[in-house]
C-alpha atoms as a PDB file:
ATOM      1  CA  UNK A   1      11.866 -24.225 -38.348  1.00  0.00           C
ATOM      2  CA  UNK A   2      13.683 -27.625 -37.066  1.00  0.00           C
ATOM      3  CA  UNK A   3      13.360 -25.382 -33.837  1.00  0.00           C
ATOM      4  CA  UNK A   4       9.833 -25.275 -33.434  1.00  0.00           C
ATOM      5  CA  UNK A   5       9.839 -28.672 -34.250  1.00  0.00           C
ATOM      6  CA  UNK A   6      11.508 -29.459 -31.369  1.00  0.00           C
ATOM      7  CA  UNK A   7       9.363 -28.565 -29.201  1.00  0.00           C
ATOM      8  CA  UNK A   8       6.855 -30.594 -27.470  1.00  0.00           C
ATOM      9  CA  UNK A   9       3.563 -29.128 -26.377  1.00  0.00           C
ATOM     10  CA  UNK A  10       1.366 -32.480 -26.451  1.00  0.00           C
ATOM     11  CA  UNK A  11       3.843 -34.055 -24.074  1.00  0.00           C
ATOM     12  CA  UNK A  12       4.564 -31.076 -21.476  1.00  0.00           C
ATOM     13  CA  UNK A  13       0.267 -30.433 -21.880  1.00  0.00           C
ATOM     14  CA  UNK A  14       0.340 -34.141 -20.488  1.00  0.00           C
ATOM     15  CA  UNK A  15       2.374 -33.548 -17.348  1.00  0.00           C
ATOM     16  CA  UNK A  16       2.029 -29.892 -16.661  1.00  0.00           C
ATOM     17  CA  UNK A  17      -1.992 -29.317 -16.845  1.00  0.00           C
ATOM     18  CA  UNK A  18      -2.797 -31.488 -13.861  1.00  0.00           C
ATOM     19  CA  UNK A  19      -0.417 -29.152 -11.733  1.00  0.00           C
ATOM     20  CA  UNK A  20      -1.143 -26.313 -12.981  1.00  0.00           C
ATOM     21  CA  UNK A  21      -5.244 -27.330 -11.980  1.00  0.00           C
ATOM     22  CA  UNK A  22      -3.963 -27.975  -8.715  1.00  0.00           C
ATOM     23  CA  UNK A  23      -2.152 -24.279  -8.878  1.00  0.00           C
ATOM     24  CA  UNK A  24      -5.302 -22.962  -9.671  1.00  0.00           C
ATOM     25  CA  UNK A  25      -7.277 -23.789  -6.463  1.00  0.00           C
ATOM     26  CA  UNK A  26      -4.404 -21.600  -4.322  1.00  0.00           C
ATOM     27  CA  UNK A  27      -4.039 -18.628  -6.734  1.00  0.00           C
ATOM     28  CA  UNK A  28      -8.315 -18.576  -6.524  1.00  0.00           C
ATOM     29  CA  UNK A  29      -8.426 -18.928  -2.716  1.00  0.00           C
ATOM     30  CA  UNK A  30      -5.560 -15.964  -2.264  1.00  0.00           C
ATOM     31  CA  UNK A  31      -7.223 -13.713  -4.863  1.00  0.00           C
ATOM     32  CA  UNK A  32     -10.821 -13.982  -2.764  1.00  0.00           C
ATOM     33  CA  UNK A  33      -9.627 -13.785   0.931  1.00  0.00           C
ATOM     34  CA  UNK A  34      -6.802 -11.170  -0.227  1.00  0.00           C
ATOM     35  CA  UNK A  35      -9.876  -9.408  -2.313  1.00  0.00           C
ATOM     36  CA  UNK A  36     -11.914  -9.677   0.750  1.00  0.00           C
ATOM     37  CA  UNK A  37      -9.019  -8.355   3.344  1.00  0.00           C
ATOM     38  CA  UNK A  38      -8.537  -5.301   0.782  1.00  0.00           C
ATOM     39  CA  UNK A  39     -12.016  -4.249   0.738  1.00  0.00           C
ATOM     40  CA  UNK A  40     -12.487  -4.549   4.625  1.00  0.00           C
ATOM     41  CA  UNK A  41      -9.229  -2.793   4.893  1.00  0.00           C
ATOM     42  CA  UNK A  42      -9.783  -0.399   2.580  1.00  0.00           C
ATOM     43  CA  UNK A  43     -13.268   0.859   3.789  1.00  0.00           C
ATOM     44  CA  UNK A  44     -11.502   1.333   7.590  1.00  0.00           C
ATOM     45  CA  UNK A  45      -9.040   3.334   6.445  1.00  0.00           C
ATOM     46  CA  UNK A  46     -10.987   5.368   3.979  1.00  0.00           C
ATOM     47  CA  UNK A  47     -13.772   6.236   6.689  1.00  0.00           C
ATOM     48  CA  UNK A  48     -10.619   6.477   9.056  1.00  0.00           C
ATOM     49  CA  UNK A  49      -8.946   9.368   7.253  1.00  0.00           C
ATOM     50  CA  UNK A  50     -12.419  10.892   6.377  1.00  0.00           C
ATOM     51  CA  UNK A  51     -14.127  10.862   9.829  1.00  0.00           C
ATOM     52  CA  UNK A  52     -11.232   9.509  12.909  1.00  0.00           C
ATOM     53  CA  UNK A  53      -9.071  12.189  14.717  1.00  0.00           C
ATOM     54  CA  UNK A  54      -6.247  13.875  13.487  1.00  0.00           C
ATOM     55  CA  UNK A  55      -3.947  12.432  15.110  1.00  0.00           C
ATOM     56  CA  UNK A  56      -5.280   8.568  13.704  1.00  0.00           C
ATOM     57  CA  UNK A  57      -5.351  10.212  10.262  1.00  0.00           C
ATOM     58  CA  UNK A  58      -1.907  11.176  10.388  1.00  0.00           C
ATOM     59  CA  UNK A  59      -1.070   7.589  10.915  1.00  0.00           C
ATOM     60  CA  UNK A  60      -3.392   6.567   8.628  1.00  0.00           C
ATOM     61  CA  UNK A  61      -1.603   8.750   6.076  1.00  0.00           C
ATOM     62  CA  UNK A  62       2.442   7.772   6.952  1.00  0.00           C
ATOM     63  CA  UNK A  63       0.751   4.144   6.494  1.00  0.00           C
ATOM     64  CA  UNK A  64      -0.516   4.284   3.152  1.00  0.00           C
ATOM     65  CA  UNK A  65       2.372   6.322   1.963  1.00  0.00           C
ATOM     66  CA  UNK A  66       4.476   3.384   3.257  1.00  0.00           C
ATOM     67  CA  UNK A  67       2.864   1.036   1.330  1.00  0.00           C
ATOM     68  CA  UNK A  68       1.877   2.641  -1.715  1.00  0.00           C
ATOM     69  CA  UNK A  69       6.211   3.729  -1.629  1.00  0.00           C
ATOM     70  CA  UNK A  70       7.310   0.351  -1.771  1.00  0.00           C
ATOM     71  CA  UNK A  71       6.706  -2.501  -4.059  1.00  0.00           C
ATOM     72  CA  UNK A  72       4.488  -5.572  -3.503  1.00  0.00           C
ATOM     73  CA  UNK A  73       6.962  -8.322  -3.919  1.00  0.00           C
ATOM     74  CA  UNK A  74       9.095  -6.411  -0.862  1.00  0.00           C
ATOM     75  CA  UNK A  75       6.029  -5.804   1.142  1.00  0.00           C
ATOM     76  CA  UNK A  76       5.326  -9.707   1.008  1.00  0.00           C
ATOM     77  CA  UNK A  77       8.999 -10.949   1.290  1.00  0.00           C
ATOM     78  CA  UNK A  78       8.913  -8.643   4.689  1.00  0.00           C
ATOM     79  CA  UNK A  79       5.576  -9.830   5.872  1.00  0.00           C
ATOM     80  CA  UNK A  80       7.021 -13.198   5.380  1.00  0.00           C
ATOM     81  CA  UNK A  81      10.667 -13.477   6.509  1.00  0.00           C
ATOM     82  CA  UNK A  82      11.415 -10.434   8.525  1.00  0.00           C
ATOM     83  CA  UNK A  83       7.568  -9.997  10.351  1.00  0.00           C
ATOM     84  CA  UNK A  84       8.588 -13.471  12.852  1.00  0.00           C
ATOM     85  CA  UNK A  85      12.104 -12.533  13.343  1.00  0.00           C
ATOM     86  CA  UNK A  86      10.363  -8.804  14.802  1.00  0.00           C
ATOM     87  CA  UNK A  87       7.774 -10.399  16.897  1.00  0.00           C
ATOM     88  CA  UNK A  88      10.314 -12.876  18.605  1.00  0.00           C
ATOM     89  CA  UNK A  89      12.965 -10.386  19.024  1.00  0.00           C
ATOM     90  CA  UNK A  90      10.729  -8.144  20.642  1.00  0.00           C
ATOM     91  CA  UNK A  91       9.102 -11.402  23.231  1.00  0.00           C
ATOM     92  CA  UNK A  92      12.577 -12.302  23.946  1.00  0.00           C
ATOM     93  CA  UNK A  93      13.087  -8.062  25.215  1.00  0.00           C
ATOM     94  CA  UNK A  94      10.406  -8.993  27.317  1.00  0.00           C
ATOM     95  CA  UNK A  95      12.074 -12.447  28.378  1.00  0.00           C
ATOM     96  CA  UNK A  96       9.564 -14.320  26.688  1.00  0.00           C
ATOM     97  CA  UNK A  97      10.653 -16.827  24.387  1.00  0.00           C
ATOM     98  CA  UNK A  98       8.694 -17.236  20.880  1.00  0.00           C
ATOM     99  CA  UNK A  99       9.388 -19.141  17.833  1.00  0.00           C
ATOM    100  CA  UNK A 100       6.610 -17.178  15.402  1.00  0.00           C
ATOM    101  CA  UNK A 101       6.262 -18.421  11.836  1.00  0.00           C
ATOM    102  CA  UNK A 102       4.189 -17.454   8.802  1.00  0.00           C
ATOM    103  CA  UNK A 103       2.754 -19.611   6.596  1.00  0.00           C
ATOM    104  CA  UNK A 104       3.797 -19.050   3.011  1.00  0.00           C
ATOM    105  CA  UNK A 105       0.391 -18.816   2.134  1.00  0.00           C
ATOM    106  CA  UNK A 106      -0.965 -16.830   5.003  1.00  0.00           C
ATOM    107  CA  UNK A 107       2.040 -14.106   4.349  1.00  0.00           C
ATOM    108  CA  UNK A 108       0.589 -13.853   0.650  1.00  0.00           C
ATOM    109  CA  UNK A 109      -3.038 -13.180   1.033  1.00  0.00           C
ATOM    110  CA  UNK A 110      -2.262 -10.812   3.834  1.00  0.00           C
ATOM    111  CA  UNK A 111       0.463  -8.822   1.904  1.00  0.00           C
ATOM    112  CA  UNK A 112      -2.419  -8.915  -1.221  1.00  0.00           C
ATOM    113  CA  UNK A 113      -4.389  -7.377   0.907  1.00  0.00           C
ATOM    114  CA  UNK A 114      -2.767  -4.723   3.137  1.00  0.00           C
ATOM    115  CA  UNK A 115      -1.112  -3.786  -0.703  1.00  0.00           C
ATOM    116  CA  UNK A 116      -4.431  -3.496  -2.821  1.00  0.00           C
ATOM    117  CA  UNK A 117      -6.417  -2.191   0.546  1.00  0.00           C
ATOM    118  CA  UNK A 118      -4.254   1.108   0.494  1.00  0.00           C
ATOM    119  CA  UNK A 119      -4.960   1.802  -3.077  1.00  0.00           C
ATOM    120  CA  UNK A 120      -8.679   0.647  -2.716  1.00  0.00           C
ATOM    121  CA  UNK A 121      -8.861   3.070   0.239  1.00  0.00           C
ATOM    122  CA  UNK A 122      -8.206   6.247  -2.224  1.00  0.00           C
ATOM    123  CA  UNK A 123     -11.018   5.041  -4.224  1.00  0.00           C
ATOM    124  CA  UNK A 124     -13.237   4.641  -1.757  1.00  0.00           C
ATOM    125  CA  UNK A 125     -12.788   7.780  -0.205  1.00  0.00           C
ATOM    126  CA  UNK A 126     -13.011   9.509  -3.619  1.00  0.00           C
ATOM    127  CA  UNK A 127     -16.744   7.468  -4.074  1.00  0.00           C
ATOM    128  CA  UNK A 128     -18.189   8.569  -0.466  1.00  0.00           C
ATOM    129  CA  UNK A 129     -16.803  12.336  -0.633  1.00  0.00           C
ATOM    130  CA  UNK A 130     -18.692  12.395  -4.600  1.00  0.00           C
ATOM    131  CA  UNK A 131     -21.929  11.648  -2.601  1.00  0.00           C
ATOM    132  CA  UNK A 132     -24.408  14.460  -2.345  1.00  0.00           C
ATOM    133  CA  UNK A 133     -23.369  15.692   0.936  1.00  0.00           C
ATOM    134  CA  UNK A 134     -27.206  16.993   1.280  1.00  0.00           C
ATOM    135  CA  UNK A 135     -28.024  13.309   2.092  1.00  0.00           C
ATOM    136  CA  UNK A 136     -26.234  12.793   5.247  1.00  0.00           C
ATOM    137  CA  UNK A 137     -27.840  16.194   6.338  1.00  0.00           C
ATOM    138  CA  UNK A 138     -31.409  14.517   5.332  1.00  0.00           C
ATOM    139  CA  UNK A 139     -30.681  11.365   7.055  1.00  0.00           C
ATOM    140  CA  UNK A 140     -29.787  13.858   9.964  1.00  0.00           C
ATOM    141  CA  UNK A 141     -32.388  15.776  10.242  1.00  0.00           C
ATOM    142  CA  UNK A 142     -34.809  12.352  10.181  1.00  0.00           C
ATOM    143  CA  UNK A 143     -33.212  11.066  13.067  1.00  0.00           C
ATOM    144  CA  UNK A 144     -30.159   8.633  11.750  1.00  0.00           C
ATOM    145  CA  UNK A 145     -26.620   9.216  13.551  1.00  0.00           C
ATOM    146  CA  UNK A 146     -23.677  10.400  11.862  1.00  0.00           C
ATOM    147  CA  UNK A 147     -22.625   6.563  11.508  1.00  0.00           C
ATOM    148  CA  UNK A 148     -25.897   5.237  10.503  1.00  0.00           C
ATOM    149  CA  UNK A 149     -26.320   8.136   7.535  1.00  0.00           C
ATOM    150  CA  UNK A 150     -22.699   7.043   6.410  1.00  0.00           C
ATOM    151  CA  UNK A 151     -23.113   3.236   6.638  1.00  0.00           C
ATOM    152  CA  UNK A 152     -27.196   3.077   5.708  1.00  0.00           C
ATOM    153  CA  UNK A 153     -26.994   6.161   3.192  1.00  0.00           C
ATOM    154  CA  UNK A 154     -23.887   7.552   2.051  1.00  0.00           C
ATOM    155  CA  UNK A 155     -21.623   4.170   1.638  1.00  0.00           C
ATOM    156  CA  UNK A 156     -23.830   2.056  -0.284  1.00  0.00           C
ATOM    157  CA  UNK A 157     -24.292   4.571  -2.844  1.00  0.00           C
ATOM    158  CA  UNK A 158     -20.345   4.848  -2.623  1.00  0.00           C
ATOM    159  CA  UNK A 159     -20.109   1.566  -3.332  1.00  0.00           C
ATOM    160  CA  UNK A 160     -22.350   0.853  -6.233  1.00  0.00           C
ATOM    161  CA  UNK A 161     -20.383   3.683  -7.744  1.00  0.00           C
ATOM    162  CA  UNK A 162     -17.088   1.862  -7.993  1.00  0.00           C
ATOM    163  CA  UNK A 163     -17.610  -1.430  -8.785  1.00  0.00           C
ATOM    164  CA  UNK A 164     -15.810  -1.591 -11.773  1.00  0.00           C
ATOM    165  CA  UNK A 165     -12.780  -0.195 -10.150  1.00  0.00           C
ATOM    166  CA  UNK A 166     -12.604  -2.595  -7.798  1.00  0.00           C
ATOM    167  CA  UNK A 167     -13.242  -5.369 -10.212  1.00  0.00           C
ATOM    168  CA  UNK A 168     -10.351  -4.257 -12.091  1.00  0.00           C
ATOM    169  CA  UNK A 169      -8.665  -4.896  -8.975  1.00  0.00           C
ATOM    170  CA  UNK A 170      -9.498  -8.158  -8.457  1.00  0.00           C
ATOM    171  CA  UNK A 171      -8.194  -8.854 -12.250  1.00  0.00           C
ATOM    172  CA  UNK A 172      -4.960  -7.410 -11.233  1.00  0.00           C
ATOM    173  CA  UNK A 173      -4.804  -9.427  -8.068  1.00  0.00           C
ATOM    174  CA  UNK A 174      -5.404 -12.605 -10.057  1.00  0.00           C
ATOM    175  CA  UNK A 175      -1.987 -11.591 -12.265  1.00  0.00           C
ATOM    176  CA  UNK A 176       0.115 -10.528  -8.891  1.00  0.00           C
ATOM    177  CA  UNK A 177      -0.477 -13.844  -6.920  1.00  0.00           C
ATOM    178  CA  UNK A 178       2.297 -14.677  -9.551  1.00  0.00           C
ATOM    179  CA  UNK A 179       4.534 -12.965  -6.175  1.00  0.00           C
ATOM    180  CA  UNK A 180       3.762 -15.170  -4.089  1.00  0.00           C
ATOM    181  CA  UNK A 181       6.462 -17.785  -5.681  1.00  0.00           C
ATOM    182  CA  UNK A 182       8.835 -15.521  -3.943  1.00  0.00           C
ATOM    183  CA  UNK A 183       7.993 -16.306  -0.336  1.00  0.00           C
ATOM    184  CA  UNK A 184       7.574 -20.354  -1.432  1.00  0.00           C
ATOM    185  CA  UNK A 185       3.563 -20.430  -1.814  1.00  0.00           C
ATOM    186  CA  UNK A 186       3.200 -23.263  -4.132  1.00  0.00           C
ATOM    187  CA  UNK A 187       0.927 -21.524  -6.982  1.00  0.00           C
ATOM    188  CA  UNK A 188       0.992 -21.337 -10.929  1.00  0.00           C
ATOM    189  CA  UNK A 189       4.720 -19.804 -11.292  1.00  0.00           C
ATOM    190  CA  UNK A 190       6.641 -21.811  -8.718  1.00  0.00           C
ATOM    191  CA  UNK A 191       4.832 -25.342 -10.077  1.00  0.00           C
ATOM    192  CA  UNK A 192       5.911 -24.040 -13.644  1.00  0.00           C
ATOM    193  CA  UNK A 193       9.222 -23.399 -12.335  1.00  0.00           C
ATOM    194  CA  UNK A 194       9.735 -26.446 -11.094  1.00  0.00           C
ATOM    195  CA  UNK A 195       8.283 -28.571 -13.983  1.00  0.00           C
ATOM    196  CA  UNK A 196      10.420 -27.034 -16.702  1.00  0.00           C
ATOM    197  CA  UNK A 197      13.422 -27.105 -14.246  1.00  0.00           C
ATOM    198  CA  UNK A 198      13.152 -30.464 -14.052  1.00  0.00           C
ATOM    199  CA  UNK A 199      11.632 -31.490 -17.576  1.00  0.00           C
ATOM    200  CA  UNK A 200      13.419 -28.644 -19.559  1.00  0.00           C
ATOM    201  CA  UNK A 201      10.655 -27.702 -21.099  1.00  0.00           C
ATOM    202  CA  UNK A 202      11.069 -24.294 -20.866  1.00  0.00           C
ATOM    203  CA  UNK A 203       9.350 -23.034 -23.867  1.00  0.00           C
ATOM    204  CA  UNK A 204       6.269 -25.120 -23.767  1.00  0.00           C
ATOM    205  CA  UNK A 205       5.818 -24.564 -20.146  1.00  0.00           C
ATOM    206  CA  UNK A 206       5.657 -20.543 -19.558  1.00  0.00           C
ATOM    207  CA  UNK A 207       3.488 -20.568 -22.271  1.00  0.00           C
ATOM    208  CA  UNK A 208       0.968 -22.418 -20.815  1.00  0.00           C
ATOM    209  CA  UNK A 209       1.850 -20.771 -17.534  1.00  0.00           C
ATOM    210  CA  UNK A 210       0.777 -17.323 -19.760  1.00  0.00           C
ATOM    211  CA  UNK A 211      -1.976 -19.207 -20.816  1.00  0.00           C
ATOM    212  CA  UNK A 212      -3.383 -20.231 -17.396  1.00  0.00           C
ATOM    213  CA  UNK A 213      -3.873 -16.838 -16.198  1.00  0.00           C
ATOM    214  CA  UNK A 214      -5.115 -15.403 -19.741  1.00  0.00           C
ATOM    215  CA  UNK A 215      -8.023 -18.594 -18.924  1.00  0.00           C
ATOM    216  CA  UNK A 216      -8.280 -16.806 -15.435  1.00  0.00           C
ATOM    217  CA  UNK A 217      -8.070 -13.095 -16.019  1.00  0.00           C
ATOM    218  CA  UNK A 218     -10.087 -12.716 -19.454  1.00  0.00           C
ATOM    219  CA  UNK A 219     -13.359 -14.000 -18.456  1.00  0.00           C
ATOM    220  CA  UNK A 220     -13.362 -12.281 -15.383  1.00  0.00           C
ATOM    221  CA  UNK A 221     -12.410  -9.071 -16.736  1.00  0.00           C
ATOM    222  CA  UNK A 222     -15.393  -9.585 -19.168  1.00  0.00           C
ATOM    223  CA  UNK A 223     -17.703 -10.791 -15.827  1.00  0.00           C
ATOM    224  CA  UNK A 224     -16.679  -7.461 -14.602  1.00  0.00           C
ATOM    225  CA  UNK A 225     -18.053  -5.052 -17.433  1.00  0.00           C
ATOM    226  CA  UNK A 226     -21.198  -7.428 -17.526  1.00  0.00           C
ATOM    227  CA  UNK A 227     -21.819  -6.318 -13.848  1.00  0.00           C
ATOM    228  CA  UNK A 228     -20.915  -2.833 -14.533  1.00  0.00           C
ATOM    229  CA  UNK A 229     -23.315  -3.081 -17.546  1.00  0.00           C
ATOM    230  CA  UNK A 230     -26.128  -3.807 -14.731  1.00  0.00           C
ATOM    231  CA  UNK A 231     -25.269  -1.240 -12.622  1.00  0.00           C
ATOM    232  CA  UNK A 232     -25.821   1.170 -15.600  1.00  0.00           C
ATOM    233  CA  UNK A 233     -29.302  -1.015 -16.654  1.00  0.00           C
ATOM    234  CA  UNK A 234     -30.494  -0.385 -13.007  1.00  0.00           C
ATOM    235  CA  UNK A 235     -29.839   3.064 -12.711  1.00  0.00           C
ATOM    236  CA  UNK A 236     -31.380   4.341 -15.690  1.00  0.00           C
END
């Protein structure tokens, strides 16, 4: 009891909200352009390993088991630290000299979304291969190309199909930009980090770190089902 009396909410509340609202704005802007590289990413290589040539689906597959092998946090400590040392090691084989850096921030939306676009890819595939495959054959016999049945036809229907899945995504991205305090991108956990470091206020401040993203990931796990909710409205 003369613990939790001890501890001091009010005053860490006082110091540690303002940073964590300016925490907020990076982990939001990572989640969308990371969300937004995994979809685009994911659609290429779903329609890559569905329609390309063998050969490009081969590589397609060796890529995905690559990163779908390894962990997120290594992917993004890689993209980060180890991605510049390759470029300029191979300029300087060339006799070019290069001095390539990532930007913390840059190295965690792309690793977000080369990560979550390989396992968005399987889901995507799985949606356009469920589609009536008598539909593509209408659109072909009424004149669309093979391209314009998939893209006009066959993938919006694919798409309507799994937005919940990929909103669930998008929740779990919100939770993982929590990584990106590991290549120095200055979001929720390394602020909180740094705060109770230097304020001791351990207790009080990973709980309002947990807080923070229950604010952030509840609601829009709830926004989700609402829109999957309408899907279901509009179909019927």
């Amino acid at each position: 009891m003369d613990t939790l009396m001890q501890l001091h909410f009010s005053q860490a509340a006082q110091y540690l909200v303002p940073v964590l609202l300016h925490g907020f704005g990076v982990v939001v802007q990572a989640t969308l352009l990371g969300f937004v590289l995994a979809t685009i990413l994911g659609m290429f290589i779903a329609i890559g390993r569905l329609f390309a040539w063998k050969m490009v689906k081969g590589c397609l597959y060796v890529f995905l088991e690559i990163i779908r092998g390894t962990p997120l946090l290594v992917q993004l400590v890689y993209i980060y630290y180890v991605v510049p040392l390759l470029c300029n090691l191979i300029a300087s084989v060339f006799g070019v000299k290069l001095d390539v850096q990532i930007a913390p921030l840059t190295a965690g939306i792309v690793g977000l979304g080369i990560n979550y676009g390989c396992y968005m890819s399987e889901v995507i595939r799985g949606a356009i291969v469920s589609v009536d495959q008598g539909q593509t054959e209408a659109a072909l016999v009424l004149g669309f190309g093979k391209y314009q049945a998939l893209f006009r036809i066959v993938l919006p229907q694919a798409l309507r199909s799994i937005v919940p899945s990929l909103g669930n995504y998008l929740v779990m991205m919100v939770k993982d930009t929590s990584l990106l305090a590991y290549v120095a991108v200055n979001e929720l956990l390394l602020r909180t980090q740094t705060f109770a470091s230097q304020t001791f206020f351990t207790i009080e401040s990973y709980t309002y770190l947990a807080l923070a993203y229950l604010v952030i990931s509840v609601p829009l796990s709830h926004l989700v089902k609402l829109v999957e909710y309408k899907l279901k409205t509009v179909r019927r």
